[in-house]
Every structure is written in structure tokens, then in C-alpha cells.
Protein backbone atom coordinates (compact mmCIF):
# COMPACT_ATOMS: atom_id res chain seq x y z
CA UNK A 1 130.33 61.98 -72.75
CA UNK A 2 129.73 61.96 -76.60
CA UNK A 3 126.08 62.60 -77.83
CA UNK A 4 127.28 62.70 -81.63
CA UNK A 5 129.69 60.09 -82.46
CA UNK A 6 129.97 61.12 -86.08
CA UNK A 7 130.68 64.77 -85.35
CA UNK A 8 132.56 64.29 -82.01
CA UNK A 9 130.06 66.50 -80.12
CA UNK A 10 129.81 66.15 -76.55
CA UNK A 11 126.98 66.56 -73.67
CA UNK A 12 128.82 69.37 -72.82
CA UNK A 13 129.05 71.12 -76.19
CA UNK A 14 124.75 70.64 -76.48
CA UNK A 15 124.41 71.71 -73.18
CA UNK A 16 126.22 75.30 -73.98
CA UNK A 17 124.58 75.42 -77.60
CA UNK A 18 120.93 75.23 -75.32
CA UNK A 19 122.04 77.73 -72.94
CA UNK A 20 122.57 79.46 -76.19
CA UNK A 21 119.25 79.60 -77.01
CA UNK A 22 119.29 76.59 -79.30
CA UNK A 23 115.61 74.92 -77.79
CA UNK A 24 115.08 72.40 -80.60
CA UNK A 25 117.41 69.51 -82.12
CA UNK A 26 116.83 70.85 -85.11
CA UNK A 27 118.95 74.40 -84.03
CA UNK A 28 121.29 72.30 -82.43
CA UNK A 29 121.77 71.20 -85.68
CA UNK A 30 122.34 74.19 -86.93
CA UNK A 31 124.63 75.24 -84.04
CA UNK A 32 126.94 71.98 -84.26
CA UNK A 33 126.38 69.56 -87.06
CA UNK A 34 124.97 67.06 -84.01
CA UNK A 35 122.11 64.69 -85.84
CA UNK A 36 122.59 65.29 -89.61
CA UNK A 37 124.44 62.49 -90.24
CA UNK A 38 123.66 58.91 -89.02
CA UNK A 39 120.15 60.59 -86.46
CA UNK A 40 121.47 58.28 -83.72
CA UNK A 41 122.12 61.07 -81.51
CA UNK A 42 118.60 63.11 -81.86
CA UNK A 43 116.97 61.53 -79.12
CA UNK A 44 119.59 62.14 -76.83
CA UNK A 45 119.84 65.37 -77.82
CA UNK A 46 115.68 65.53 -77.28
CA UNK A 47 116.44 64.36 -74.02
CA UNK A 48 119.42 66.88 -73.41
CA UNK A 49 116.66 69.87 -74.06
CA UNK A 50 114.04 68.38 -72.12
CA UNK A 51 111.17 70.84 -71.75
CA UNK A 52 112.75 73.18 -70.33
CA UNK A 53 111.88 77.00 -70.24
CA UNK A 54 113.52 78.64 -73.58
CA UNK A 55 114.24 82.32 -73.99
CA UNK A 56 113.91 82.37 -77.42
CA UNK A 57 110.41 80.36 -77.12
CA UNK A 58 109.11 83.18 -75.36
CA UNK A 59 110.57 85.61 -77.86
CA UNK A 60 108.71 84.24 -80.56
CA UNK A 61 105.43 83.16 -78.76
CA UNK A 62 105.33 87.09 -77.93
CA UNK A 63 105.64 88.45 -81.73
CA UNK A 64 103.49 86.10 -82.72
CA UNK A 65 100.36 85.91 -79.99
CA UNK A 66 97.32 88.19 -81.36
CA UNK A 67 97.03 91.54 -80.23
CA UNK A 68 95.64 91.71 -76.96
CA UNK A 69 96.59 87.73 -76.31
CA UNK A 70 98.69 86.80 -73.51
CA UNK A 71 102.33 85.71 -74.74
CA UNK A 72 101.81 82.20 -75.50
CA UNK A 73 98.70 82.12 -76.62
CA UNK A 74 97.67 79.51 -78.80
CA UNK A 75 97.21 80.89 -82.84
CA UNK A 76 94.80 78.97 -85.01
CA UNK A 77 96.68 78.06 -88.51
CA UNK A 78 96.24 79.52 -91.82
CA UNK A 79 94.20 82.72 -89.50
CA UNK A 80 95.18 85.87 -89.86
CA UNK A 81 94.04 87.35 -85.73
CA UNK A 82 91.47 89.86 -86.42
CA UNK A 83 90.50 89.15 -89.93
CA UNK A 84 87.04 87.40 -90.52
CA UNK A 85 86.44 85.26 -93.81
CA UNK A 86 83.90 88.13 -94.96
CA UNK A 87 86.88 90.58 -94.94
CA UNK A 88 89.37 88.10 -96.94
CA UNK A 89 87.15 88.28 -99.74
């Protein structure tokens, strides 16, 4: 069945892009062309994904997790880990 009627991709084609390691429309996107056109699609394509483990989630959840934090764990914005406000000045 289509997902992306301007681009011709298929359930199918997202499906393999995913197993891929595409976990976001947005890299679908970038895989396929699927939901830069008309958007129609993207919430199929949300739905294709579901939430779902992703291998490259935990790829970047590891490099990113503070030293000593469990992969995963969650990083305050605009922190550096390690770093208090006396030392940034």
C-alpha cells in the first residue's frame, strides 16, 4: 500500500528504510523523499515507526549520556555534564 502518493513510496519501502535505522520521519525523509512534498503522508509514516526500539537511538543516547550515566540518561540543555557555572566563568 502507498504511504507517499507524491513520491510513490510504499509501506514496504518505509518499513525497510526503519529497519535501516531510519527512527524518525524526518530520516525517512532523508532516506526516500516520503513527506517533503504535500506532508500528507507524515503521520502515517509516524505511525509506521511507532515507538519502537531503534538501534541508532541507543547509539546516540550512549555518546551522549554523562560520564558515569546509564545510556539513556536524560541530559539537561545548554549543560555541559560536569561543568558548574563557577567554572564557565
Amino acid at each position: 500500500m502507498y504511504v507517499c502518493s507524491c513520491f510513490g513510496i510504499t509501506e514496504d519501502q518505509v518499513k525497510q528504510h526503519a529497519d535501516g535505522g531510519a527512527c524518525t520521519p524526518r530520516q525517512i525523509a532523508s532516506a526516500c523523499k516520503a513527506g517533503t512534498d504535500c506532508g500528507g503522508c507524515v503521520r502515517r509514516i509516524q505511525a509506521l515507526l511507532g515507538r519502537g526500539d531503534c538501534p541508532r537511538r541507543e547509539l546516540v543516547e550512549g555518546r551522549t549520556a554523562p560520564t558515569g550515566a546509564p545510556a539513556g540518561a536524560p541530559v539537561a540543555l545548554g549543560t555541559t555534564p560536569g561543568v558548574s557555572l563557577s567554572d564557565a566563568a
